[in-house]
Protein backbone atom coordinates (compact mmCIF):
# COMPACT_ATOMS: atom_id res chain seq x y z
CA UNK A 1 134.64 109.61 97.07
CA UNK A 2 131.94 108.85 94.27
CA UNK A 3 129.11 109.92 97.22
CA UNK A 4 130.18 112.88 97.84
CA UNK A 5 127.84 116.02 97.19
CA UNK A 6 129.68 119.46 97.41
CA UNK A 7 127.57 121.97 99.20
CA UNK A 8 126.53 125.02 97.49
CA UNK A 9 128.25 127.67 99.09
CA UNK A 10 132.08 125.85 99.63
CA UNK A 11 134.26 124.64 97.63
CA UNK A 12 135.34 121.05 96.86
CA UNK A 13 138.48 120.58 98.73
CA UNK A 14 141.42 119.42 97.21
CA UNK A 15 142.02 116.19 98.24
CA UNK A 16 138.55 115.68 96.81
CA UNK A 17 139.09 116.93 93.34
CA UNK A 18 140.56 114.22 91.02
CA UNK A 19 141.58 116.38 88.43
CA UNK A 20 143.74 118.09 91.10
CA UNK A 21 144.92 115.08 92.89
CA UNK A 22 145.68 112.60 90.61
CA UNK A 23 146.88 114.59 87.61
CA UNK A 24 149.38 116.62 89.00
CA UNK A 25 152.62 116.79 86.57
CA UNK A 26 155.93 116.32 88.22
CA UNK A 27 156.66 119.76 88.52
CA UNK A 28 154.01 120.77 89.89
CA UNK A 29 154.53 117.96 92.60
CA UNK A 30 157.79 119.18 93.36
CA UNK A 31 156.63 122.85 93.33
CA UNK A 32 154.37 121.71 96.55
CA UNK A 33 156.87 119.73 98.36
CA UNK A 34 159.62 122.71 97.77
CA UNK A 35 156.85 125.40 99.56
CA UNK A 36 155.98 122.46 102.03
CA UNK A 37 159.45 122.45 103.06
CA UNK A 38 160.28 126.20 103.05
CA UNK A 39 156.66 126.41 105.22
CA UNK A 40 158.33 123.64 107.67
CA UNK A 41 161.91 125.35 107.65
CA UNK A 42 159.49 128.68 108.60
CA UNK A 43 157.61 126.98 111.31
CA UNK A 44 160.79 125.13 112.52
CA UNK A 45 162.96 128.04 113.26
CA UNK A 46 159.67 129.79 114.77
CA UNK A 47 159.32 126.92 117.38
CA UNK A 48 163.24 127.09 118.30
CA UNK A 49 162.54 130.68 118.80
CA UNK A 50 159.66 130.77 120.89
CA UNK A 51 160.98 127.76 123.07
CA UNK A 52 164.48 128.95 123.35
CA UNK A 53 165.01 128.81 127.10
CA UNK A 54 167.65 132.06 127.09
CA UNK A 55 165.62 134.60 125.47
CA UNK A 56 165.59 137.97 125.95
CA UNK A 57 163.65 139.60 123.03
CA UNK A 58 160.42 139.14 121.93
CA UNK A 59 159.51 136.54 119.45
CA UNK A 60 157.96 138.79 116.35
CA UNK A 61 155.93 136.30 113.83
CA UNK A 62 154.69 139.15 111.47
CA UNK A 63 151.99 136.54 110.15
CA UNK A 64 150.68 136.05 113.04
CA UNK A 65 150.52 139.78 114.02
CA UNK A 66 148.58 140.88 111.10
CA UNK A 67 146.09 137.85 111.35
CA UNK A 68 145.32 138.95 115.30
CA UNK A 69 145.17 142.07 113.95
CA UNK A 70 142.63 141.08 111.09
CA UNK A 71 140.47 138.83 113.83
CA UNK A 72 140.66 141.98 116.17
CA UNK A 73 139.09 144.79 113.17
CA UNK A 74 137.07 142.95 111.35
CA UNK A 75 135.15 145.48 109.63
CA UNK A 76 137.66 147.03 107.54
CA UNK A 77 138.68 144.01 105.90
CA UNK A 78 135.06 142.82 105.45
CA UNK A 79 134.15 142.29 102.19
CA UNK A 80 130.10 141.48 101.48
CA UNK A 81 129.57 138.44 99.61
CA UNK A 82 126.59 136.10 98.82
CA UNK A 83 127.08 133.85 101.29
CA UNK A 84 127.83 136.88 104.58
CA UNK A 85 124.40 138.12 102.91
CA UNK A 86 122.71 135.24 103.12
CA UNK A 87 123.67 134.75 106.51
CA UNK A 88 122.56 138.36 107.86
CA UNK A 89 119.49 137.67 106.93
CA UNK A 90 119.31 134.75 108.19
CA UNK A 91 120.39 135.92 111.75
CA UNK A 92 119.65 139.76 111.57
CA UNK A 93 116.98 140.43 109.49
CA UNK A 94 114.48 136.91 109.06
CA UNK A 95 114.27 136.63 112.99
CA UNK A 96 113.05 139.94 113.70
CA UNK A 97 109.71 139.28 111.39
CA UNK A 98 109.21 135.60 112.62
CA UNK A 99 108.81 137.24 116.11
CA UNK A 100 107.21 140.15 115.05
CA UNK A 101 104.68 137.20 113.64
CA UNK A 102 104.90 134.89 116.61
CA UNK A 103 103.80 138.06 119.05
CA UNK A 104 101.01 139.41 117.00
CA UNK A 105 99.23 136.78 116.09
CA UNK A 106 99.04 135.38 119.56
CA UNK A 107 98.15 138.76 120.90
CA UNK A 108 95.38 138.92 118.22
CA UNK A 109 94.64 135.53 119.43
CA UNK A 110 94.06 136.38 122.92
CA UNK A 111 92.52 140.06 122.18
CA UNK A 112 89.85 138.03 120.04
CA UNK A 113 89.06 135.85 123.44
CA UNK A 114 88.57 138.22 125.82
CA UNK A 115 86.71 140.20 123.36
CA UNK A 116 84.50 136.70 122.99
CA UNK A 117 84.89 135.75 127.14
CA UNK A 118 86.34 132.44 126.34
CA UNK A 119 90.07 133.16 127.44
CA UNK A 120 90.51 131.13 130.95
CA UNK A 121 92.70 133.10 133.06
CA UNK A 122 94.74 131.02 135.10
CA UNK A 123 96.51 133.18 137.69
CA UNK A 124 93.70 136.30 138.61
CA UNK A 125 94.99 138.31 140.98
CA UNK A 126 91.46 139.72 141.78
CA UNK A 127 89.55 136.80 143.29
């Protein structure tokens, strides 16, 4: 735990922190363990819905409708931050100039040797 390095767009994660692992107070432990176990109750009586063998209805999890409907309209929910800038850039914006680059410098390349009659064309379809 004493070599790790936290990266500089996340978090440390909790089970990493030592102020927040080892010096919880008691009621804050049983605070967790009480919304652990409501969670599990939750997920419990979800699974002995869905698998219930005589079922007629539909099994509604309201979470889980509103996060397919999040992952299905993203853009109204998106909210720009450093890091979704960062990475736009990175994969919109940066790639468009390094090829822009790539292309016109090795078409100036080649321009300048034909202009000089030192390009060796390989495949001439006039021979």
């Amino acid at each position: 735990m004493a070599d790790y390095k936290a990266a500089p767009l996340a978090t440390l994660p909790k089970t990493l922190d030592p102020n927040e692992y080892f010096n919880l107070s008691p009621e804050h432990r049983r605070a967790e363990e009480a919304r652990a176990a409501v969670r599990a109750n939750l997920k419990r009586q979800y699974q002995l819905q869905l698998n219930n063998p005589h079922r007629k209805e539909l099994v509604d999890d309201p979470a889980l409708t509103r996060w397919v409907y999040a992952r299905a309209n993203p853009y109204p929910h998106f909210r720009a931050t450093k890091k979704t800038s960062l990475l736009g850039a990175m994969f919109g914006v940066f790639p468009l100039f390094f090829f822009y680059y790539v292309f016109k410098t090795d078409r100036d390349r080649k321009e300048e040797q034909i202009k000089a009659g030192t390009l060796v064309r390989k495949f001439n379809l006039s021979s």
